[in-house]
C-alpha atoms as a PDB file:
ATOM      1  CA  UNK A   1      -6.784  20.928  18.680  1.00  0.00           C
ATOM      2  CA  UNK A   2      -3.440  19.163  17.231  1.00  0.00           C
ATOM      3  CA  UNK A   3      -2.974  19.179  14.155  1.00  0.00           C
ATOM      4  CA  UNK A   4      -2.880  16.362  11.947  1.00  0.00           C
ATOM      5  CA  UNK A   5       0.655  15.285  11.333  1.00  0.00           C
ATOM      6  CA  UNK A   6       1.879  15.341   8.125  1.00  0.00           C
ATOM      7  CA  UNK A   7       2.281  12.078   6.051  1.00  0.00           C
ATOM      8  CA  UNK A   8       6.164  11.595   6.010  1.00  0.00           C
ATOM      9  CA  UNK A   9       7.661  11.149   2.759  1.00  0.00           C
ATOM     10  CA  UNK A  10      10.819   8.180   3.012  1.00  0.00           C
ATOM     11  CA  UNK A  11      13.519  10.273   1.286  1.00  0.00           C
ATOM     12  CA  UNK A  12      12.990  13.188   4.237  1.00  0.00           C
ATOM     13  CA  UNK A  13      13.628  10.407   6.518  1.00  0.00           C
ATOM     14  CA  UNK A  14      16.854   8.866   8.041  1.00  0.00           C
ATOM     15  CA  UNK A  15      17.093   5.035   8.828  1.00  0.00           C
ATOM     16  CA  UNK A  16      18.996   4.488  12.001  1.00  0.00           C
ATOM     17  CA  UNK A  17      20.534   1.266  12.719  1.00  0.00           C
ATOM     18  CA  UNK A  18      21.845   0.568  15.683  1.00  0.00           C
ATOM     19  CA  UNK A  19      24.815  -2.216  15.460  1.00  0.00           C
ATOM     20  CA  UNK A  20      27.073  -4.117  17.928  1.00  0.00           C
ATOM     21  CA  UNK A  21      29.075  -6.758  16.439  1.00  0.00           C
ATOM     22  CA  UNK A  22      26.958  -7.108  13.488  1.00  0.00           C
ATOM     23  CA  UNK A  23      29.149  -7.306  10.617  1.00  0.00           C
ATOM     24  CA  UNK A  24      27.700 -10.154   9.315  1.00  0.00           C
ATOM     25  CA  UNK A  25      24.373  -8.412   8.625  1.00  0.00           C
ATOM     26  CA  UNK A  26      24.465  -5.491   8.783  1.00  0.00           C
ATOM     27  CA  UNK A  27      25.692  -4.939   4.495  1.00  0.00           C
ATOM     28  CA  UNK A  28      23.216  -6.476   3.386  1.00  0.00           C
ATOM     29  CA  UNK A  29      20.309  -4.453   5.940  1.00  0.00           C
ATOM     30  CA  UNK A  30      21.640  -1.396   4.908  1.00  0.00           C
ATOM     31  CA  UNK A  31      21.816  -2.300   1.110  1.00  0.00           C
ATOM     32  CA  UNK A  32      18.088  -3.778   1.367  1.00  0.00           C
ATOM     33  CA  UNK A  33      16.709  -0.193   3.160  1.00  0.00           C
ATOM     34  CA  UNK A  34      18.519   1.712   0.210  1.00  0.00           C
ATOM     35  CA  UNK A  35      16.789   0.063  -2.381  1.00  0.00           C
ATOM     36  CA  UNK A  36      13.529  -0.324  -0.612  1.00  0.00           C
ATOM     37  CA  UNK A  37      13.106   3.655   0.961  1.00  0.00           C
ATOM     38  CA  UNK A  38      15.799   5.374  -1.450  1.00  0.00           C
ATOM     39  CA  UNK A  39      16.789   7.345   2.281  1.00  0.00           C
ATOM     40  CA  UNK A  40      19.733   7.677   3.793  1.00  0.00           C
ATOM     41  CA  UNK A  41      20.797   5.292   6.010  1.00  0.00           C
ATOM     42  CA  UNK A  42      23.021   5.682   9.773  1.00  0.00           C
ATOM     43  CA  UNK A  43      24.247   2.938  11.425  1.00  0.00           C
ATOM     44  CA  UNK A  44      25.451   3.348  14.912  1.00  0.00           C
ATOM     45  CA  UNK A  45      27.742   1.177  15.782  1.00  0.00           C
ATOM     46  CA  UNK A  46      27.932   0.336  19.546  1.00  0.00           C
ATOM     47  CA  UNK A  47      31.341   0.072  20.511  1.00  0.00           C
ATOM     48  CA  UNK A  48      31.508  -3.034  18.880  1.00  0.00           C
ATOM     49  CA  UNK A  49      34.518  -5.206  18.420  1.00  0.00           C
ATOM     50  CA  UNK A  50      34.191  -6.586  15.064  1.00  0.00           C
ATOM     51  CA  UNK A  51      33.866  -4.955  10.996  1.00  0.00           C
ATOM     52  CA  UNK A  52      30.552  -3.266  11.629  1.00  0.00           C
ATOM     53  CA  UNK A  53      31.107   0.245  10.446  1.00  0.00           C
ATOM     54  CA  UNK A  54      33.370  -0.814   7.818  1.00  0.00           C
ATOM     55  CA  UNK A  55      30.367  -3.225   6.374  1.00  0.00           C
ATOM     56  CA  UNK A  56      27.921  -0.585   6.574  1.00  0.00           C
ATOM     57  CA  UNK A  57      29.858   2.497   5.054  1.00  0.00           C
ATOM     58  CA  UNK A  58      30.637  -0.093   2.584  1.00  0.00           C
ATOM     59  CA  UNK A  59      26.917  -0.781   2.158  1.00  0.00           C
ATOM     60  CA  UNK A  60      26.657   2.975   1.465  1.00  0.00           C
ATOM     61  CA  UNK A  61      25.576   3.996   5.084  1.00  0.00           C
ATOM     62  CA  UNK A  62      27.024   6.889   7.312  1.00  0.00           C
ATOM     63  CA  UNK A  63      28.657   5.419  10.266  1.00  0.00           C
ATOM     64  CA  UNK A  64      28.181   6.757  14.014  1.00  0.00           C
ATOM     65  CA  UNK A  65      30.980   4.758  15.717  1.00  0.00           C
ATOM     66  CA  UNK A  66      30.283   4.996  19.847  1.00  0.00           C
ATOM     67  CA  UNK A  67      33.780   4.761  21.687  1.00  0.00           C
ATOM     68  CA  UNK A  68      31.976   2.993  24.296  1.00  0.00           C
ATOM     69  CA  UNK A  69      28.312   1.025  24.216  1.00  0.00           C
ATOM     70  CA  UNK A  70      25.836   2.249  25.614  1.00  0.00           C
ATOM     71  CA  UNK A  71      23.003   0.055  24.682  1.00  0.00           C
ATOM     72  CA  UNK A  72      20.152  -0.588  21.906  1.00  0.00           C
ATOM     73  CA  UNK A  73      18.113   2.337  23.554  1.00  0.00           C
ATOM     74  CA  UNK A  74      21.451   4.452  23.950  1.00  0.00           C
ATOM     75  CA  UNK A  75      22.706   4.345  20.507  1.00  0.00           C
ATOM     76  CA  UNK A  76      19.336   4.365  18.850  1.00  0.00           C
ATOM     77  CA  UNK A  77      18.874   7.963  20.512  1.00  0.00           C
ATOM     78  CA  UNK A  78      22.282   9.188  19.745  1.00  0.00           C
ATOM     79  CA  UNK A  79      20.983   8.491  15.758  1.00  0.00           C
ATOM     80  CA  UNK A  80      17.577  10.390  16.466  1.00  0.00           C
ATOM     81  CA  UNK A  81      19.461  13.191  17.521  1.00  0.00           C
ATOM     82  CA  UNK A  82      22.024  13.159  14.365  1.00  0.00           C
ATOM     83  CA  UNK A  83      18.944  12.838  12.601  1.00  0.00           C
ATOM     84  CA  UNK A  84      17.098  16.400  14.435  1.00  0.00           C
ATOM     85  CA  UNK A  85      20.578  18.144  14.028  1.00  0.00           C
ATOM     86  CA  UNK A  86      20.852  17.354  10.428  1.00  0.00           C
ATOM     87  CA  UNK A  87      17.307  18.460   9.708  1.00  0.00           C
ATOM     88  CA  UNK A  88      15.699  14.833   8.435  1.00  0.00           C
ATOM     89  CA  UNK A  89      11.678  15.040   8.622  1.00  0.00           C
ATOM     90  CA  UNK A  90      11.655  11.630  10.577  1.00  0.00           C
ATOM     91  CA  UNK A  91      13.465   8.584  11.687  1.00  0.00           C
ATOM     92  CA  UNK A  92      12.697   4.826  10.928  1.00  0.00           C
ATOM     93  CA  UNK A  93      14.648   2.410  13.228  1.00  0.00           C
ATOM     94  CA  UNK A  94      15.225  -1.172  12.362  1.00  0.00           C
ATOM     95  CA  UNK A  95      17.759  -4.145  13.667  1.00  0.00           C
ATOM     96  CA  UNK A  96      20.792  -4.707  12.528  1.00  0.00           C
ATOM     97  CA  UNK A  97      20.796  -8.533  12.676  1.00  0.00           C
ATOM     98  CA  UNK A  98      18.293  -9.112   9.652  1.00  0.00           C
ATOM     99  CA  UNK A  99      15.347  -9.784  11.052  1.00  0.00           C
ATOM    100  CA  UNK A 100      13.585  -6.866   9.790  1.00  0.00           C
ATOM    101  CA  UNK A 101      13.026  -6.770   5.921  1.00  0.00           C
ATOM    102  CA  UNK A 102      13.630  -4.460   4.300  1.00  0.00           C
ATOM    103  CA  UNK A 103      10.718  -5.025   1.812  1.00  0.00           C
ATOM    104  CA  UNK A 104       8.003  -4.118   4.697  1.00  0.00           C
ATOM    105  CA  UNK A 105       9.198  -0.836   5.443  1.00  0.00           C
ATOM    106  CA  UNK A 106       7.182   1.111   2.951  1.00  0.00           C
ATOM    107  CA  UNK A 107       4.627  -0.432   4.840  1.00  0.00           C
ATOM    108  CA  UNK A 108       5.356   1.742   7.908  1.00  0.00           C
ATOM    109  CA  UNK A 109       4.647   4.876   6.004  1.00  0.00           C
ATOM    110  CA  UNK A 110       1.645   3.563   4.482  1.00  0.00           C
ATOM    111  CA  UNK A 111       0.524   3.129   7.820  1.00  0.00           C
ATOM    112  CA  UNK A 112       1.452   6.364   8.645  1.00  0.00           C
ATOM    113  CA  UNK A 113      -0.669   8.185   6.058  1.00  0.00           C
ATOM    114  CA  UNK A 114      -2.926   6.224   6.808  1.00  0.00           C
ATOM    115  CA  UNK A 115      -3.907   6.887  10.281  1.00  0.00           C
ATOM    116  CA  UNK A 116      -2.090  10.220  10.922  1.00  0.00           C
ATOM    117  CA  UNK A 117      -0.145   8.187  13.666  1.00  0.00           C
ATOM    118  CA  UNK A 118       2.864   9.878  14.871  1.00  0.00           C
ATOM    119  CA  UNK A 119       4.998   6.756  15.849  1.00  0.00           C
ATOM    120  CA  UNK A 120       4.010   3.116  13.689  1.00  0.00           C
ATOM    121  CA  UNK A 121       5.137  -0.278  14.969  1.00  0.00           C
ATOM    122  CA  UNK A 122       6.189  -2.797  12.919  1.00  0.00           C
ATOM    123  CA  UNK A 123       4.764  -5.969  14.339  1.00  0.00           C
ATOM    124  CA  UNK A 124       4.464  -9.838  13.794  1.00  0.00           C
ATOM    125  CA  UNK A 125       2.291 -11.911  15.992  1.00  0.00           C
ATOM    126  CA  UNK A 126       3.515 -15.071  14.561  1.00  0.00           C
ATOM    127  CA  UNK A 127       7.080 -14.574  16.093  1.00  0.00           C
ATOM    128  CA  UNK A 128       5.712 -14.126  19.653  1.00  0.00           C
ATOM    129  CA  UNK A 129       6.901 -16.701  21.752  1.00  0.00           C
ATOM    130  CA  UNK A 130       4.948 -18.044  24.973  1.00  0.00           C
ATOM    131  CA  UNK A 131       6.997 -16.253  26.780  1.00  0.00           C
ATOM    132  CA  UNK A 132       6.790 -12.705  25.303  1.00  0.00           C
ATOM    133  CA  UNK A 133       2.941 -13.452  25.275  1.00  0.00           C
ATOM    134  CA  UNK A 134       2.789 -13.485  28.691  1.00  0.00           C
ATOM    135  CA  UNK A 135       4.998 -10.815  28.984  1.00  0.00           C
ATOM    136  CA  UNK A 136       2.578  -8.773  27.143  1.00  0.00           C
ATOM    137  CA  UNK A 137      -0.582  -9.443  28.201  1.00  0.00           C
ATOM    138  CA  UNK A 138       0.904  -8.203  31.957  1.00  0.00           C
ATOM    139  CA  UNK A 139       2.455  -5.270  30.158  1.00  0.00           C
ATOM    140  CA  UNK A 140      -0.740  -4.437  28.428  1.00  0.00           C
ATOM    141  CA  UNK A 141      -2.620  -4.250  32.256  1.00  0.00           C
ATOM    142  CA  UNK A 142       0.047  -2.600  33.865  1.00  0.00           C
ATOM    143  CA  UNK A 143       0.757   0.261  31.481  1.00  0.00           C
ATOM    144  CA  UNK A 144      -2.879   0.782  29.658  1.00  0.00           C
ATOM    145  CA  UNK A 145      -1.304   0.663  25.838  1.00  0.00           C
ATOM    146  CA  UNK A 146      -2.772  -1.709  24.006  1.00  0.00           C
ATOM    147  CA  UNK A 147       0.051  -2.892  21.902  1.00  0.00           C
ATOM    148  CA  UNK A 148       0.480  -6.463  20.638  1.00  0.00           C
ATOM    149  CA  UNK A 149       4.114  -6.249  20.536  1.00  0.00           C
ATOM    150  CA  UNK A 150       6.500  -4.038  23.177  1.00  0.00           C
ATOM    151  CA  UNK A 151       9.825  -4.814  21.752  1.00  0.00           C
ATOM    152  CA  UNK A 152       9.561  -4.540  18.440  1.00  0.00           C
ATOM    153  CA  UNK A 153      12.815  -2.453  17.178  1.00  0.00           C
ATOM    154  CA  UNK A 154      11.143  -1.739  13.564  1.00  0.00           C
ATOM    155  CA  UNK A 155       9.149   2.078  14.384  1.00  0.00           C
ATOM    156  CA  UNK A 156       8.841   4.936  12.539  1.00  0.00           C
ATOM    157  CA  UNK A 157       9.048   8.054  14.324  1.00  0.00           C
ATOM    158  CA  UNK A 158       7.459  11.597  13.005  1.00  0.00           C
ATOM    159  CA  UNK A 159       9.112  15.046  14.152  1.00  0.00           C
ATOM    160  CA  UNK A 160       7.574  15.386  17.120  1.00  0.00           C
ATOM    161  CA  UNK A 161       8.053  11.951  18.391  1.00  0.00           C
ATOM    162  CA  UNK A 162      12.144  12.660  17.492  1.00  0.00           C
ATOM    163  CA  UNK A 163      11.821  15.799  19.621  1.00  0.00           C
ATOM    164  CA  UNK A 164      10.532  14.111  22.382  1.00  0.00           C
ATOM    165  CA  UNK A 165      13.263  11.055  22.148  1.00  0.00           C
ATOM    166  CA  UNK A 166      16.149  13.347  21.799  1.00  0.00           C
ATOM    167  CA  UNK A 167      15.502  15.136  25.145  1.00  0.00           C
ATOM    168  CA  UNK A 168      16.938  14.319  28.659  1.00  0.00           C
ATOM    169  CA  UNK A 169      13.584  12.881  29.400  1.00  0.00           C
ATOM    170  CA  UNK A 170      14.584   9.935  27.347  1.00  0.00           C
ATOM    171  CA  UNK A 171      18.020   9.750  27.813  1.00  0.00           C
ATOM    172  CA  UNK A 172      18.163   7.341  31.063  1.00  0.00           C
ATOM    173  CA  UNK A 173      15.523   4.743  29.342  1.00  0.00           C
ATOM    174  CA  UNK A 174      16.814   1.014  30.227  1.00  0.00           C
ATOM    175  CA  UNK A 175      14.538  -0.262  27.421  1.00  0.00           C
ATOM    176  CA  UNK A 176      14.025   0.870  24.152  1.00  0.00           C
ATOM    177  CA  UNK A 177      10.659  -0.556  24.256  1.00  0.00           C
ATOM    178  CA  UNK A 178       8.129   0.454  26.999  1.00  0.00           C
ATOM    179  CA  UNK A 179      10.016   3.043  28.743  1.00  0.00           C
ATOM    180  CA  UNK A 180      10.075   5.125  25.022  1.00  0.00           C
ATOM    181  CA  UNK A 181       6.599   4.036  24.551  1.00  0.00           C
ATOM    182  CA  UNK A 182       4.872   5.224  27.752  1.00  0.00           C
ATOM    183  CA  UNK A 183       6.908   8.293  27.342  1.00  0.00           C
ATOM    184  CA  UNK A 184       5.453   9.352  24.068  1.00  0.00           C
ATOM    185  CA  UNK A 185       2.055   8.496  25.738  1.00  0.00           C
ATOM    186  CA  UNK A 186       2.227  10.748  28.199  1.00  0.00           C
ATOM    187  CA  UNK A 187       3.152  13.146  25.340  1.00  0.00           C
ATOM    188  CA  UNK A 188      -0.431  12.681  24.231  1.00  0.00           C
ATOM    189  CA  UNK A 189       1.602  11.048  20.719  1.00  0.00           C
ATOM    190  CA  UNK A 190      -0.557   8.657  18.654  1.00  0.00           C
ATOM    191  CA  UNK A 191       1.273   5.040  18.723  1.00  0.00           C
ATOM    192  CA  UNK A 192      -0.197   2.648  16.203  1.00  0.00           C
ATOM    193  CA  UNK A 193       0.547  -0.576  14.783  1.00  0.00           C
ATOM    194  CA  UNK A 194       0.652  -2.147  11.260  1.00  0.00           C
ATOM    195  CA  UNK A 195       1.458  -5.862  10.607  1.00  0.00           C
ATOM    196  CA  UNK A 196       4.654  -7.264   8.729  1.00  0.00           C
ATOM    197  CA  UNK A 197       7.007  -9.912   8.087  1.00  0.00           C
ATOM    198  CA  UNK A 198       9.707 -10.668  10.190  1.00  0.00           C
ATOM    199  CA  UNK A 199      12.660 -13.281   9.509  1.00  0.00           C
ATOM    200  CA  UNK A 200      14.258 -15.334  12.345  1.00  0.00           C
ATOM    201  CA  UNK A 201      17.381 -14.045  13.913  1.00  0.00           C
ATOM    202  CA  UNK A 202      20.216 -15.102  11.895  1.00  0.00           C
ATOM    203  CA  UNK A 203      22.827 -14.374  14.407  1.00  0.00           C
ATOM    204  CA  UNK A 204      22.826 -14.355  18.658  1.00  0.00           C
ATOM    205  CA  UNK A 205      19.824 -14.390  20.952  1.00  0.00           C
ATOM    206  CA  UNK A 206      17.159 -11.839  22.244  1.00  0.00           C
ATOM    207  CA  UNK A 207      18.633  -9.891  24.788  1.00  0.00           C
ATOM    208  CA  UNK A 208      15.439  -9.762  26.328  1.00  0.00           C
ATOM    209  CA  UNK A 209      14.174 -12.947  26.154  1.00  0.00           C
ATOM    210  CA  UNK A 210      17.702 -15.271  26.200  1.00  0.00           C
ATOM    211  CA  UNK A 211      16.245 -17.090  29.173  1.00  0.00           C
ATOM    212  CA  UNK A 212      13.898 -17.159  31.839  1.00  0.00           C
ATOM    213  CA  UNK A 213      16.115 -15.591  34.380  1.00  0.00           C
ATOM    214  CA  UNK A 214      16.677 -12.614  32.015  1.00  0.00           C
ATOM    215  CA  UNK A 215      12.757 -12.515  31.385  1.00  0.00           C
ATOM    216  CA  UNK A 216      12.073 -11.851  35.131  1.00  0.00           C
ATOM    217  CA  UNK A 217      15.104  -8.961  35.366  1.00  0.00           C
ATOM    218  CA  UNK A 218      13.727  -7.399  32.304  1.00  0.00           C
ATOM    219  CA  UNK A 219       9.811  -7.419  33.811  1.00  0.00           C
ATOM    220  CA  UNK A 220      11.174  -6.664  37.536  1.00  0.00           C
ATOM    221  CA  UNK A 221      13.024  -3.369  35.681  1.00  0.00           C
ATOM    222  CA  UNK A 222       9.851  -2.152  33.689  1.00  0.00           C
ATOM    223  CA  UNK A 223       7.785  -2.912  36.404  1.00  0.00           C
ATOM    224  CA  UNK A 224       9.467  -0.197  38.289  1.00  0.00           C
ATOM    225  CA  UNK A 225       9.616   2.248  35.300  1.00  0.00           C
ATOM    226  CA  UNK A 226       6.009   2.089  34.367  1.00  0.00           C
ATOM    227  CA  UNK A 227       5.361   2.287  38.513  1.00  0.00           C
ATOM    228  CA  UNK A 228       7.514   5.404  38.749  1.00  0.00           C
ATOM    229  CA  UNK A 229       6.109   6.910  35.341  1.00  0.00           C
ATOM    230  CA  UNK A 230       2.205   6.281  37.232  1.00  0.00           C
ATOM    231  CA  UNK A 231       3.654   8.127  40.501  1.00  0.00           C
ATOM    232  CA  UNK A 232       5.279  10.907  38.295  1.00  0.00           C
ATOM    233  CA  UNK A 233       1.856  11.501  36.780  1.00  0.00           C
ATOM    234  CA  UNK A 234       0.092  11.360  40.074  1.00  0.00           C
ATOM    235  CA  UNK A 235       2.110  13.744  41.549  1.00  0.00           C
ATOM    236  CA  UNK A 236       2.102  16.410  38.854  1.00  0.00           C
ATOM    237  CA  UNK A 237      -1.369  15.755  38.790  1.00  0.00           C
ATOM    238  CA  UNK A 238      -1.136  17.394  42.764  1.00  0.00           C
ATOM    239  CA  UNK A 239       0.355  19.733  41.680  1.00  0.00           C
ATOM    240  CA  UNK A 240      -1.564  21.018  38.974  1.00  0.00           C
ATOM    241  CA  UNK A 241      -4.481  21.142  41.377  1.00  0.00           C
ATOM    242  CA  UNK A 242      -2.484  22.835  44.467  1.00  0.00           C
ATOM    243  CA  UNK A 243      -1.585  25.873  42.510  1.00  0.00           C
ATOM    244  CA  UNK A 244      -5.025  26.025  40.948  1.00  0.00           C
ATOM    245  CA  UNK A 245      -6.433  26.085  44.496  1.00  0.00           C
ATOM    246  CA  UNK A 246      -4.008  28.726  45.630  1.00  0.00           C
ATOM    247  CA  UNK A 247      -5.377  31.166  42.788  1.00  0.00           C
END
């Protein structure tokens, strides 16, 4: 039997941020998770081409400067694995842009405690546009995880979640979203959800859902992942029961 995770405690923890050309936010995120969780606080900045890691080590955060970007998925891994090397219990990941308040983030290990979860998703229904709903109710049939939001960049990862995300396995993930999520999954990880705020975005645009075009790319790419992930299974399913039948 597993055991029951342990409920994490927010100063063990380390809040990653991933940044690109947030400088305009990013201050006052970092400033708003230091007074809410009392952690410390990274902030990887993606190669970007404005004051970002100046704003946040002003803030009071460590900086993690990239010399070349390698995505939200990319540098949000790169801070999971400072976090594992530097010995931090678990990892809460938010946005940079200030859409995530800081306020709701004791919520997260509420949740936590609560259900003995080892990943919790900060989620808002009431920012889902039409377009993510559709998105999601697809999502939901094709992959089997009954989520009510797939994008959501507010989690909170437990130790063995942080393991899991800092391997190889995870390091070629498009998507922060469902490519991490059916990968913990398969892990046999506990994913739940707990409800909070969310403000609009005060800078830019989804990357995901800028426009219908960029919709289809983004479902025509998971499509593939979470078709390859179901094969992967499949076949070292057949192969579980090939050597078995060879003993």
């Amino acid at each position: 039997m597993t055991a029951r995770p342990t409920p994490l405690r927010a100063a063990e923890c380390l809040a990653v941020i991933p940044a690109r050309d947030e400088a305009a936010t990013v201050g006052a995120v970092v400033a708003g998770v230091r007074a809410a969780l009392g952690c410390a606080v990274l902030v990887v900045d993606d190669a970007s081409t404005d004051g970002t890691s100046g704003a946040a080590r002003a803030a009071g955060a460590e900086s993690l400067r990239l010399s070349f970007g390698l995505g939200a998925w990319g540098a949000t891994q790169a801070g999971i694995r400072y976090a594992r090397r530097n010995g931090y219990a678990g990892v809460v990941t938010l946005d940079a842009d200030g859409q995530h308040e800081p306020d709701s983030l004791p919520a997260l290990f509420e949740a936590q405690a609560r259900t003995a979860a080892n990943v919790v998703i900060g989620t808002c229904v009431g920012r889902l546009s039409r377009a993510k709903r559709i998105a999601w109710l697809y999502l939901r049939a094709l992959t089997g995880l009954r989520l009510t939001d797939f994008t959501s960049g507010l989690r909170l990862y437990d130790a063995r979640a942080t393991a899991i995300l800092a391997g190889p396995e995870a390091s070629l993930l498009d998507y922060q979203d469902v490519g991490v999520l059916m990968l913990l999954a398969k892990n046999g990880l506990r994913i739940d959800e707990t409800p909070v705020p969310m403000l609009p975005r005060r800078e830019g645009h989804s990357r995901v859902f800028a426009s219908w075009p960029v919709v289809a790319r983004y479902m025509l790419h998971t499509t593939v992942l979470c078709l390859a992930q179901i094969d992967a299974g499949r076949r070292k399913e057949k192969g579980l029961h090939e050597d078995c039948s060879a003993c």
